[in-house]
Protein backbone atom coordinates (compact mmCIF):
# COMPACT_ATOMS: atom_id res chain seq x y z
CA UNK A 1 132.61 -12.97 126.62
CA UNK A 2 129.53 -11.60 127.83
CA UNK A 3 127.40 -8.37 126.43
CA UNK A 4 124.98 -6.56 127.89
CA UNK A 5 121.23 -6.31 126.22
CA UNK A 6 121.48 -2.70 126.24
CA UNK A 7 124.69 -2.26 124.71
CA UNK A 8 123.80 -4.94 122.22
CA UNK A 9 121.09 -2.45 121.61
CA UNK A 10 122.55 1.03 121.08
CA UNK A 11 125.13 -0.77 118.86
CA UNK A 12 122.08 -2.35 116.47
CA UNK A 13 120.64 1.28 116.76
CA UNK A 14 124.26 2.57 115.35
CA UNK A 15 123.91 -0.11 112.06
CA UNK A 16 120.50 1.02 111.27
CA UNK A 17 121.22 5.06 111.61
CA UNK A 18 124.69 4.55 109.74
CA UNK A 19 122.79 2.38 106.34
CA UNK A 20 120.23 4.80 106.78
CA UNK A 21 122.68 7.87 106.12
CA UNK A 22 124.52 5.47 103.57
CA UNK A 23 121.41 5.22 101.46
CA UNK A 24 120.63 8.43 101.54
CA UNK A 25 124.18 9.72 100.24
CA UNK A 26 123.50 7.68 97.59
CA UNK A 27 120.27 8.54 96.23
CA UNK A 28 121.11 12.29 96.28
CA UNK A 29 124.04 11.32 94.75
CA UNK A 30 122.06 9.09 92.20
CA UNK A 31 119.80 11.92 91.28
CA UNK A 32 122.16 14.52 91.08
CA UNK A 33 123.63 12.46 88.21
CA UNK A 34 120.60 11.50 86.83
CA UNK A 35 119.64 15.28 86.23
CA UNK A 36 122.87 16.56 84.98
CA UNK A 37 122.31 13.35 82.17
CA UNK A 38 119.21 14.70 81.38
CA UNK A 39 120.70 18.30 80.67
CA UNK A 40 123.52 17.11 78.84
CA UNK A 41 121.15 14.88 76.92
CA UNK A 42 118.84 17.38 76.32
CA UNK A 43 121.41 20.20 75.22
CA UNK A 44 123.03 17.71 72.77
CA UNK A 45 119.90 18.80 70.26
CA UNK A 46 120.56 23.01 70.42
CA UNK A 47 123.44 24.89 69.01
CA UNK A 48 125.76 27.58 70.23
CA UNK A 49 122.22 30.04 68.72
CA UNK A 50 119.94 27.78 70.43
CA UNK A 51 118.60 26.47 67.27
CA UNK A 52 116.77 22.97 67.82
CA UNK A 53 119.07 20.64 65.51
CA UNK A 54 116.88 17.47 66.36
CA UNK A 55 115.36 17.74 62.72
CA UNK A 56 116.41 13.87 62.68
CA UNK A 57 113.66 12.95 64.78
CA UNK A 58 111.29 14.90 62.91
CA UNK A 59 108.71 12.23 61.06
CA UNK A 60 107.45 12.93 57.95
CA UNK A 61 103.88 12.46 58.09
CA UNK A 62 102.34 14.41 54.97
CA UNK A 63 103.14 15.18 50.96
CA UNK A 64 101.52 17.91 49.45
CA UNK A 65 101.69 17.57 45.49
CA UNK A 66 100.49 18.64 42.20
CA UNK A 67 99.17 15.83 39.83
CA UNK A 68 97.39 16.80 36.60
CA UNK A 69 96.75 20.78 37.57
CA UNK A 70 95.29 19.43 40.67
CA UNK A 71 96.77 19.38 44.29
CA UNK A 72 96.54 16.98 46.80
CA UNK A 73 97.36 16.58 50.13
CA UNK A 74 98.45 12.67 51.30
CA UNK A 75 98.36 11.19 54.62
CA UNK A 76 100.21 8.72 55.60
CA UNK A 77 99.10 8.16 59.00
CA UNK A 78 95.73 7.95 57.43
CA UNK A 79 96.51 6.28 54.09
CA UNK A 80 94.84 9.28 52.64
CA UNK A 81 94.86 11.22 49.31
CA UNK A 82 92.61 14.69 49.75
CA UNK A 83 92.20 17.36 46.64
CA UNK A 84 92.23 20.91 47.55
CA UNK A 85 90.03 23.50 46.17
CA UNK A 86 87.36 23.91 43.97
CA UNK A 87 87.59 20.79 41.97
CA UNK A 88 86.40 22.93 38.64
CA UNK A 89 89.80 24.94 38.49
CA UNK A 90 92.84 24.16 37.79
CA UNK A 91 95.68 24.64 40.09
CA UNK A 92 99.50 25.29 40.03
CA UNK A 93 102.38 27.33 42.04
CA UNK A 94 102.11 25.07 45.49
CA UNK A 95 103.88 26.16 48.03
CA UNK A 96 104.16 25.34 51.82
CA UNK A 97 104.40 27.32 54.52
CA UNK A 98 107.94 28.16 57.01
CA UNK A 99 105.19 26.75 59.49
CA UNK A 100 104.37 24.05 57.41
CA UNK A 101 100.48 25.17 58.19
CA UNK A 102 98.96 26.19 55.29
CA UNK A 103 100.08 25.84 51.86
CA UNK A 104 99.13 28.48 48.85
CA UNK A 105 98.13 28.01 45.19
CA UNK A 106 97.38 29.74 42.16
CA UNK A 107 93.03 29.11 40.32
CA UNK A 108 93.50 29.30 36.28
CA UNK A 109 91.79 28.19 33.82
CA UNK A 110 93.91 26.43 30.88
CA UNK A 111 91.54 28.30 27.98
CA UNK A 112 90.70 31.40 29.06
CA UNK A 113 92.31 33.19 31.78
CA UNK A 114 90.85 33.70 34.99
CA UNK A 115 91.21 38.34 35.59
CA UNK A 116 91.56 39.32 37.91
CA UNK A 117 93.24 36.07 39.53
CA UNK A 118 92.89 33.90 42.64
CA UNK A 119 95.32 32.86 45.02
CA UNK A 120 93.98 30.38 47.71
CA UNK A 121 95.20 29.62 51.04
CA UNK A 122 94.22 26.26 52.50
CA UNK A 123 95.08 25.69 56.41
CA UNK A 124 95.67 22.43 57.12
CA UNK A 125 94.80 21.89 60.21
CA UNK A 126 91.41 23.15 59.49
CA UNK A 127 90.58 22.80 55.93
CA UNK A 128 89.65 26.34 55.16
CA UNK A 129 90.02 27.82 52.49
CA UNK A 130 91.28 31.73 52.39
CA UNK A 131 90.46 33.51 48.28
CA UNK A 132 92.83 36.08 47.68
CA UNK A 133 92.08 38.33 44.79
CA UNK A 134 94.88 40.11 42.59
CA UNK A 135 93.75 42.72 41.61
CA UNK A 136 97.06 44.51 41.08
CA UNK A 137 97.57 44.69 37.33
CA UNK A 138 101.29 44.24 37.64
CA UNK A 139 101.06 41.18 39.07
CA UNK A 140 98.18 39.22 37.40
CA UNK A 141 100.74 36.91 35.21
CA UNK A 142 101.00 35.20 38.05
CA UNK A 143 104.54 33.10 37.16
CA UNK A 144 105.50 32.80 41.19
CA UNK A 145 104.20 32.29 44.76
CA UNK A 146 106.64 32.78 47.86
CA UNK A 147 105.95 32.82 51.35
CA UNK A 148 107.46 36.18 53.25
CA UNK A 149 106.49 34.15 56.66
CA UNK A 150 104.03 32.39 57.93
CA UNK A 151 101.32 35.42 57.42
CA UNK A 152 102.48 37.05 54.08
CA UNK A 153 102.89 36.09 50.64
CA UNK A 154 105.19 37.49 47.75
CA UNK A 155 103.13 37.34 44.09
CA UNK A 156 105.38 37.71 41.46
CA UNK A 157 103.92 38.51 37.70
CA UNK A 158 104.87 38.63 34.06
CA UNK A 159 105.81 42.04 32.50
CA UNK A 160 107.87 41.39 29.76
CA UNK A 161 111.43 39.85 29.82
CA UNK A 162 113.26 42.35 31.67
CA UNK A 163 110.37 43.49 34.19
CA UNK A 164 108.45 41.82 36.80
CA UNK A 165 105.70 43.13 39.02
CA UNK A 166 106.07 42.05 42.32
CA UNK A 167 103.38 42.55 45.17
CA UNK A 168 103.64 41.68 49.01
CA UNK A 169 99.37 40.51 50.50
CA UNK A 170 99.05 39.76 54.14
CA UNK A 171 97.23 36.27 54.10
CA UNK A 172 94.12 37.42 57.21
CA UNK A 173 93.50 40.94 55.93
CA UNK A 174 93.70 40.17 52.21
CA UNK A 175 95.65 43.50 51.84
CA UNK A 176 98.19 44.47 49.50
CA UNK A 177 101.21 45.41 51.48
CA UNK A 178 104.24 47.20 49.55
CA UNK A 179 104.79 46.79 45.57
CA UNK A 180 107.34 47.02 42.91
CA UNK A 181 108.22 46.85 39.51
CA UNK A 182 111.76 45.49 37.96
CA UNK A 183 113.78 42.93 39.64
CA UNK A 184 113.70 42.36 43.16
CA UNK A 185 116.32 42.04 44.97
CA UNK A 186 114.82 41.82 49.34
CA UNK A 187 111.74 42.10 51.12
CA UNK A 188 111.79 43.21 54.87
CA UNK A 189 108.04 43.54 56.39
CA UNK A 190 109.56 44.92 59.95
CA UNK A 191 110.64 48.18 58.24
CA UNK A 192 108.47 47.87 55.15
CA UNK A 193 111.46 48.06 52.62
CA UNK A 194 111.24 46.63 49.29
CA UNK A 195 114.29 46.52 47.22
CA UNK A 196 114.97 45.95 43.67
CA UNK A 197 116.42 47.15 40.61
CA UNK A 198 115.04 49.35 37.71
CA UNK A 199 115.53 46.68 34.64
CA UNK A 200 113.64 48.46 31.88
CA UNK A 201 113.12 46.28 28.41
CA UNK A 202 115.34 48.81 26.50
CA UNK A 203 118.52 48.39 25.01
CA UNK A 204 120.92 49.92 25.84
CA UNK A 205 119.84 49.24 29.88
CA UNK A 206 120.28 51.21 32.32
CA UNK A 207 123.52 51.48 34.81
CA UNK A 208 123.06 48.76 37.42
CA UNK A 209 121.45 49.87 40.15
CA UNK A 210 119.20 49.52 43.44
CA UNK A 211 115.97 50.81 44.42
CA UNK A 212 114.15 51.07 47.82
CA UNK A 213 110.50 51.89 48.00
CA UNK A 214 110.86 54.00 45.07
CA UNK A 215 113.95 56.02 45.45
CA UNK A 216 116.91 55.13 43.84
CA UNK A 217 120.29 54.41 46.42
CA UNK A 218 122.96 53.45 44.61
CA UNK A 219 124.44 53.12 40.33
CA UNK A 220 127.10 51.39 39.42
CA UNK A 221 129.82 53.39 37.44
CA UNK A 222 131.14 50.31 35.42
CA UNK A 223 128.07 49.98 32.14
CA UNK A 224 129.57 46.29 32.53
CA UNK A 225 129.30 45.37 36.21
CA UNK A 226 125.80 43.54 36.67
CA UNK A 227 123.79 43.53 39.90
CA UNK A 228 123.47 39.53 41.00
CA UNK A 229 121.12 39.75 44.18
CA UNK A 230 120.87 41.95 47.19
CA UNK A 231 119.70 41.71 51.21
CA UNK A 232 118.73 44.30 53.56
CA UNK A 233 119.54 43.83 57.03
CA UNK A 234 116.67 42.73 59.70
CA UNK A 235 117.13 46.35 61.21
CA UNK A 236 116.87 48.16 58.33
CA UNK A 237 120.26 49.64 58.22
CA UNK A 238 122.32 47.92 56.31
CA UNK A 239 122.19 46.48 52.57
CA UNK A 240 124.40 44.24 50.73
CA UNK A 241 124.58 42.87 46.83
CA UNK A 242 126.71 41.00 44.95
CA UNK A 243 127.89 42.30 41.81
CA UNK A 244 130.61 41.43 39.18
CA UNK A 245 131.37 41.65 35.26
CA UNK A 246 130.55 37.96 33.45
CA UNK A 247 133.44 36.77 32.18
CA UNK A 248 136.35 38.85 33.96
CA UNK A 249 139.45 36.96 35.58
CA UNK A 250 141.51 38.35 38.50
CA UNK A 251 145.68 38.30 37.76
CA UNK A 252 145.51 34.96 38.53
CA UNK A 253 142.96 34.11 36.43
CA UNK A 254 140.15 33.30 38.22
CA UNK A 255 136.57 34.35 38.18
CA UNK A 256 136.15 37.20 40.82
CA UNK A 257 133.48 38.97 41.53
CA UNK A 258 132.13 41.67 45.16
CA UNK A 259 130.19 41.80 48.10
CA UNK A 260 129.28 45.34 48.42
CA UNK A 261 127.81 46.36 52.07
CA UNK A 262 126.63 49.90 52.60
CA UNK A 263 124.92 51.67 55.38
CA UNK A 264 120.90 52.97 54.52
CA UNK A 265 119.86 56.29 55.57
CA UNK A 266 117.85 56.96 58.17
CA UNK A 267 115.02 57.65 55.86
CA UNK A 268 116.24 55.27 52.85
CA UNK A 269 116.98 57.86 50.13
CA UNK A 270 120.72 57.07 49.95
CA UNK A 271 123.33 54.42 51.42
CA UNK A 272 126.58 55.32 52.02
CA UNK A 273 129.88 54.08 53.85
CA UNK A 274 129.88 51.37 51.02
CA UNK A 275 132.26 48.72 51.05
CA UNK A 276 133.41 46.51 48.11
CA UNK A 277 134.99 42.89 49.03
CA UNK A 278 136.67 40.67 46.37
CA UNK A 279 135.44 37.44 46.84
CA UNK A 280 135.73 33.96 44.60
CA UNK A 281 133.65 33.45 41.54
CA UNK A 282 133.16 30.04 43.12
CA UNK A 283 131.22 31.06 46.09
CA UNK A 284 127.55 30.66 45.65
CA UNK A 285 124.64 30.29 48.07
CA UNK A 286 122.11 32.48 49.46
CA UNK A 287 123.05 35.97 50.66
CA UNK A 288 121.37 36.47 53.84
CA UNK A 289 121.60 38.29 57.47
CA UNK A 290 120.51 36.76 60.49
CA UNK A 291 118.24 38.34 63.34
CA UNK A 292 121.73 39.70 64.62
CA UNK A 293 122.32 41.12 61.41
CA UNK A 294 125.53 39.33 60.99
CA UNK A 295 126.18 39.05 56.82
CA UNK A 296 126.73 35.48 55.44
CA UNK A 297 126.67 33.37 52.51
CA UNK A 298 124.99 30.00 52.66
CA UNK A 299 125.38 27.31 50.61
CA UNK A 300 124.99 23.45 50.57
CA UNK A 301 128.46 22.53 51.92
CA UNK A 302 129.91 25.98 53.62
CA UNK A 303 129.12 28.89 55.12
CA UNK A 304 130.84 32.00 54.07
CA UNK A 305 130.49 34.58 57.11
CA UNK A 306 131.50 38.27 56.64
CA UNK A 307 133.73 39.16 59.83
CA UNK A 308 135.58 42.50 60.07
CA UNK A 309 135.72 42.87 56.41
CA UNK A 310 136.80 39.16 55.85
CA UNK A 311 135.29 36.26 54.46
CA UNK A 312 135.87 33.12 56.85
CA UNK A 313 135.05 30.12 55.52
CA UNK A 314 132.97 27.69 57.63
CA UNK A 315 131.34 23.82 57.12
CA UNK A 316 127.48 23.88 56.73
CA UNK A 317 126.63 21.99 59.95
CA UNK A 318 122.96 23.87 59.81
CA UNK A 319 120.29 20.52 59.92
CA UNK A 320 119.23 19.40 56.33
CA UNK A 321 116.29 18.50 55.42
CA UNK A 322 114.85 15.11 56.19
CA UNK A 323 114.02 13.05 53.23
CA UNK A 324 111.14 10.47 53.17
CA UNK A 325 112.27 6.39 53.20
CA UNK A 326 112.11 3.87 50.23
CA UNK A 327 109.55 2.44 52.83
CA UNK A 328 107.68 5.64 52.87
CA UNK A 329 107.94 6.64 49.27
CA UNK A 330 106.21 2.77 48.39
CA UNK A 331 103.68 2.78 50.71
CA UNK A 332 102.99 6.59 48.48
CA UNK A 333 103.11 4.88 45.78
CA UNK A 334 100.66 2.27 47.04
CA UNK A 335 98.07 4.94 47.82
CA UNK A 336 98.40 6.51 44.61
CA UNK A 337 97.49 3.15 42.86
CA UNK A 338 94.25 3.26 44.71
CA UNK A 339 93.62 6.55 44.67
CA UNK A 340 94.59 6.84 40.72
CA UNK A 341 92.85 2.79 39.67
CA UNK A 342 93.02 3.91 35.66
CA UNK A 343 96.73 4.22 35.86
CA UNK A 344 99.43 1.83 36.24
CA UNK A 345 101.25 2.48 39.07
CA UNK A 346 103.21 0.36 41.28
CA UNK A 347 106.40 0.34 44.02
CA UNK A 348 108.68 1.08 41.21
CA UNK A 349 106.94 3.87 39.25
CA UNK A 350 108.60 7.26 38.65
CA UNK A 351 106.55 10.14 39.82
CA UNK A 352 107.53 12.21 37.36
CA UNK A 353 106.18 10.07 34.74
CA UNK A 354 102.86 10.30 36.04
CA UNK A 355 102.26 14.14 35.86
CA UNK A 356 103.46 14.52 40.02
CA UNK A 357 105.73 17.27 40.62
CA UNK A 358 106.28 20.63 43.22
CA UNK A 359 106.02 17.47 45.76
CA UNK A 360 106.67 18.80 49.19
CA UNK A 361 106.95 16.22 52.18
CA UNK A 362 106.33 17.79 55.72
């Protein structure tokens, strides 16, 4: 059989325009896969809120720590111990940041008190220190430090056993923000609510009973129900508490006790619409709303979410936090040994034994 040149060509020309086509079916294709991996893969770390849950991946780099009413700050990229402050005071009440950015601490002195007293903010990132004076006489037993967020701290002070003073200071401005006196029960800067309950040191006490920014909202009628703890909503319009009687037993004899949820008045000098939910004795955790202000309960193992009046019980898959490794934890130990020669400490030495504690790892 004979073929002619030209045909022989037009059918070579054919092959190379139908591979040509092939391949390129095939790397859209290929990409086209390749990016929907990538989403799937990179969706796999966010919940149904869009809250990151790759906290696994997050290394732990840095322990903050009190050691002999002193605090440190390690590094263990660096192999570095670092004391913060004036190195003539002593120091207690660490506590780090939502940010994990700055970290706060209370001066004293251990013979005579330091009045009024300091509260120091040290940014770690770079190495300032802020001086925050209390000059609030309610709060100058300084027994507690709590961050609000990342710009405000809560200072909590000694009154006597059944009264605290509790004071709200923006960290830039120094300023005292909102104040109370009793127990406190919620702080909410967006609205600038403070609730908490009037606990005078008298006996007998008062009714049970909640307070915001001075006005009193609610009593209890029952002298023996108690007021556990209490969270106002991130809107402002909606409060809830726990309360019970220690001791009583529904008719099946178990511990009982109520989640009361109430709507605030527009200009917080009542609630009303209140709402009283039996709930189990044996549900604990943290009372808290979210930005949505949807009501839960939060502990280690479930979460306890208030839905048309109900209580529907849910696993805790919210990300725990990471822990540092045996491998971390010695090579800690193996800084402290050179950072601390006069003591004897080595891979197996308990912290606690030598005067560390409020250790924070971040």
């Amino acid at each position: 059989m004979i073929t002619h040149p030209k045909m022989t060509k037009k059918l070579f020309k054919l092959l190379i325009v139908t591979i040509c086509l092939f391949l390129g079916i095939f790397t859209v294709i290929s990409y086209s896969n390749r990016n929907e991996n990538k989403d799937n893969t990179s969706n796999k770390g966010t919940d149904i809120n869009g809250t990151n849950q790759n906290i696994k991946n997050i290394k732990l780099t840095k322990i903050a720590f009190l050691k002999g009413n002193s605090v440190y700050l390690y590094d263990e990229i660096n192999r570095q111990i670092k004391s913060l402050g004036d190195s003539s005071k002593s120091k207690d009440l660490l506590e780090l940041s939502p940010d994990k950015k700055k970290i706060v601490f209370r001066y004293f002195n251990e013979g005579q008190p330091i009045y009024p007293p300091h509260v120091i903010i040290y940014n770690i990132k770079d190495e300032k220190l802020t001086d925050i004076v209390i000059n609030n006489k309610n709060v100058q037993q300084i027994v507690e430090l709590k961050w609000i967020d990342n710009e405000n701290i809560l200072v909590t002070g000694h009154i006597n056993p059944s009264v605290s003073g509790y004071t709200v200071y923006n960290i830039k401005s120094k300023a005292e923000l909102i104040s109370c006196v009793g127990t406190i029960r919620d702080v909410s800067l967006g609205k600038k609510n403070i609730v908490y309950s009037n606990t005078p040191h008298i006996f007998p006490g008062p009714k049970a009973n909640l307070y915001i920014n001075g006005k009193k909202v609610f009593e209890i009628n029952n002298d023996k129900e108690q007021i556990f703890d209490g969270v106002i909503s991130k809107d402002g319009k909606t409060i809830a508490f726990r309360s019970g009687v220690t001791g009583e037993k529904n008719l099946n004899g178990k511990v009982s006790s109520y989640l009361n949820v109430a709507k605030i008045s527009s200009n917080t000098n009542e609630i009303n619409d209140l709402k009283k939910i039996i709930i189990s004795g044996d549900i604990a955790g943290e009372l808290k709303f979210d930005d949505e202000n949807n009501l839960s309960i939060i502990d280690e193992k479930f979460i306890y979410k208030l839905k048309d009046g109900k209580i529907i019980k849910e696993g805790n898959t919210l990300p725990k936090q990471k822990e540092l490794s045996a491998l971390q934890l010695k090579e800690f130990r193996q800084t402290l040994a050179k950072q601390f020669p006069k003591e004897t400490i080595s891979d197996q030495t308990v912290l606690e034994d030598i005067d560390i504690y409020n250790m924070v790892a971040f």
